[in-house]
C-alpha atoms as a PDB file:
ATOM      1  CA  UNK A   1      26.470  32.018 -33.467  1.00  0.00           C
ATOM      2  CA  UNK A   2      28.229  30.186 -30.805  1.00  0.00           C
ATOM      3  CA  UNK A   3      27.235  29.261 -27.248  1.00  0.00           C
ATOM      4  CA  UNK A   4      29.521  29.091 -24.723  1.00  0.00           C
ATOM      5  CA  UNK A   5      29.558  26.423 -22.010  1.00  0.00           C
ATOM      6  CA  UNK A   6      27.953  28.212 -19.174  1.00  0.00           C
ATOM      7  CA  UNK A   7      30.049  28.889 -16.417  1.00  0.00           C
ATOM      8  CA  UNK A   8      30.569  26.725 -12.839  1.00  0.00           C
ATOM      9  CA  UNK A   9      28.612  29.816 -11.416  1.00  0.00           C
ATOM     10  CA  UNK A  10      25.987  29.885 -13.922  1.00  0.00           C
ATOM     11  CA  UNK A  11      25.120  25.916 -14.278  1.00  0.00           C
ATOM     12  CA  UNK A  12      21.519  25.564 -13.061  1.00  0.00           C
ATOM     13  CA  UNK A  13      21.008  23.372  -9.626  1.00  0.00           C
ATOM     14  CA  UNK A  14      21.986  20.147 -10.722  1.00  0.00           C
ATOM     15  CA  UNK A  15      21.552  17.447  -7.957  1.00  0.00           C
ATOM     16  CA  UNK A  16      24.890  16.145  -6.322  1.00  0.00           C
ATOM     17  CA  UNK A  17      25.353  12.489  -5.418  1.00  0.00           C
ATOM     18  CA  UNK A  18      24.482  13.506  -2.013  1.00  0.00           C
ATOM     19  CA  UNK A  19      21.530  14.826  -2.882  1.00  0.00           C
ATOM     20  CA  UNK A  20      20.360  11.850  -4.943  1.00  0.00           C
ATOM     21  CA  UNK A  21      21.741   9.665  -1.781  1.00  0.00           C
ATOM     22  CA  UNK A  22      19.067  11.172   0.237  1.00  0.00           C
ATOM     23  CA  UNK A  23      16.214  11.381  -2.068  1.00  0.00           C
ATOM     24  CA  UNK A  24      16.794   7.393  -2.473  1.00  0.00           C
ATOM     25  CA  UNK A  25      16.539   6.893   0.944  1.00  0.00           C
ATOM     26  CA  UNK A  26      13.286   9.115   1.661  1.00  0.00           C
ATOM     27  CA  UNK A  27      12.007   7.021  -1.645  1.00  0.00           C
ATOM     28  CA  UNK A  28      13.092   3.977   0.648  1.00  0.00           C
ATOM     29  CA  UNK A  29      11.409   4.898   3.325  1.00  0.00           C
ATOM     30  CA  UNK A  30       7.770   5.948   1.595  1.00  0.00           C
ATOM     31  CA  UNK A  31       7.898   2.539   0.250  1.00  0.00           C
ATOM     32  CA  UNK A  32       8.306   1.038   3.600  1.00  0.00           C
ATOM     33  CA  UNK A  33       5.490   3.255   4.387  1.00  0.00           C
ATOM     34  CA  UNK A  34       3.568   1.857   1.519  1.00  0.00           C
ATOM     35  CA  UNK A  35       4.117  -1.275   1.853  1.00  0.00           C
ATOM     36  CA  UNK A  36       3.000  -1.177   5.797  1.00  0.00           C
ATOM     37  CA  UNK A  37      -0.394   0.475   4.600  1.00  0.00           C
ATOM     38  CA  UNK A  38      -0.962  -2.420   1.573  1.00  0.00           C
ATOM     39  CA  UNK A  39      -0.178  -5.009   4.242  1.00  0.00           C
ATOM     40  CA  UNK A  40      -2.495  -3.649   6.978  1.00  0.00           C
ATOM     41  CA  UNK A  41      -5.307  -2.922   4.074  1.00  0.00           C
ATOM     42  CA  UNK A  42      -4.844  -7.092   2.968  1.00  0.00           C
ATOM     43  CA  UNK A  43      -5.253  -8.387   6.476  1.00  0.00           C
ATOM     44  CA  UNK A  44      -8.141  -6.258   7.191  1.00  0.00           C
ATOM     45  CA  UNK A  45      -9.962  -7.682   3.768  1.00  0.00           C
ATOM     46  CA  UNK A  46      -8.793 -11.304   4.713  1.00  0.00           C
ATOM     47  CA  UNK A  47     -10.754 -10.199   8.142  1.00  0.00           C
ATOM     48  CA  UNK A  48     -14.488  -9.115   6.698  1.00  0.00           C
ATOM     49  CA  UNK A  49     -13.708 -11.815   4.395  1.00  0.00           C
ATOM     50  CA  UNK A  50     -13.587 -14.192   7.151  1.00  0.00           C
ATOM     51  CA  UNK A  51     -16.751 -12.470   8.739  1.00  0.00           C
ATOM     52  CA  UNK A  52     -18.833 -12.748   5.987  1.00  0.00           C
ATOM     53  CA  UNK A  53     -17.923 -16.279   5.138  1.00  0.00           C
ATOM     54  CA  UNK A  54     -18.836 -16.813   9.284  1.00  0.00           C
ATOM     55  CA  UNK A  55     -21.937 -14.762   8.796  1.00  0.00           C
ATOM     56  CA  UNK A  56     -23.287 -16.812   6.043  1.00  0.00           C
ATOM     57  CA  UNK A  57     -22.336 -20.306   7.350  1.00  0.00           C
ATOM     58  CA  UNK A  58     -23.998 -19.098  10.532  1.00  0.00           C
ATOM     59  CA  UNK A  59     -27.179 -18.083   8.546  1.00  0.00           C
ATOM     60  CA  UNK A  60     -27.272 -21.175   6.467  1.00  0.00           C
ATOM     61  CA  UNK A  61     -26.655 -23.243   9.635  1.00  0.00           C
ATOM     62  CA  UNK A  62     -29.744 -21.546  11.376  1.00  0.00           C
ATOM     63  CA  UNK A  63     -32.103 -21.958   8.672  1.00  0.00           C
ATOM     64  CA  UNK A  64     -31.147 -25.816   8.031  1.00  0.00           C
ATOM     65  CA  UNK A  65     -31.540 -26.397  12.358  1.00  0.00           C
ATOM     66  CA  UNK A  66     -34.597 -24.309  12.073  1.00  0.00           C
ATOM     67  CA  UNK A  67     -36.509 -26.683   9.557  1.00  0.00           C
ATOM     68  CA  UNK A  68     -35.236 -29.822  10.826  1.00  0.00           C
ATOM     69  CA  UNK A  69     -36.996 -29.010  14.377  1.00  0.00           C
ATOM     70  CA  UNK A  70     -39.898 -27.589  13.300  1.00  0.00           C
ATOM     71  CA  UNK A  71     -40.639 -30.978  11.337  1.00  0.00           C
END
């Protein structure tokens, strides 16, 4: 039993290079998305890091003023 080699009408939708042209570029662009979204989400951490880091220097600078001047 034989198969024949389907015919140009019958192949199944195979991508053309056009096709994968413009699927690399749409890939392209979601990583420029993505790498937009990872940059904005690093500079807000570097942010609350900075305000917590202020927060407790601020705390730790109030405490030590506190019991100096109550002395």
């Amino acid at each position: 039993m034989t198969q024949t080699p389907p015919e140009q009408g019958d192949r199944p939708n195979e991508p053309t290079l056009t096709d994968v042209v413009n699927r690399l570029d749409k890939l392209s662009t979601e990583v420029e998305r993505f790498n937009d979204r990872f940059s904005n989400y690093q500079q807000a951490t570097q942010w609350v890091v900075q305000l917590a880091f202020t927060l407790i220097a601020s705390a730790t600078i109030t405490v030590i003023v506190t019991a100096v001047l109550r002395r």
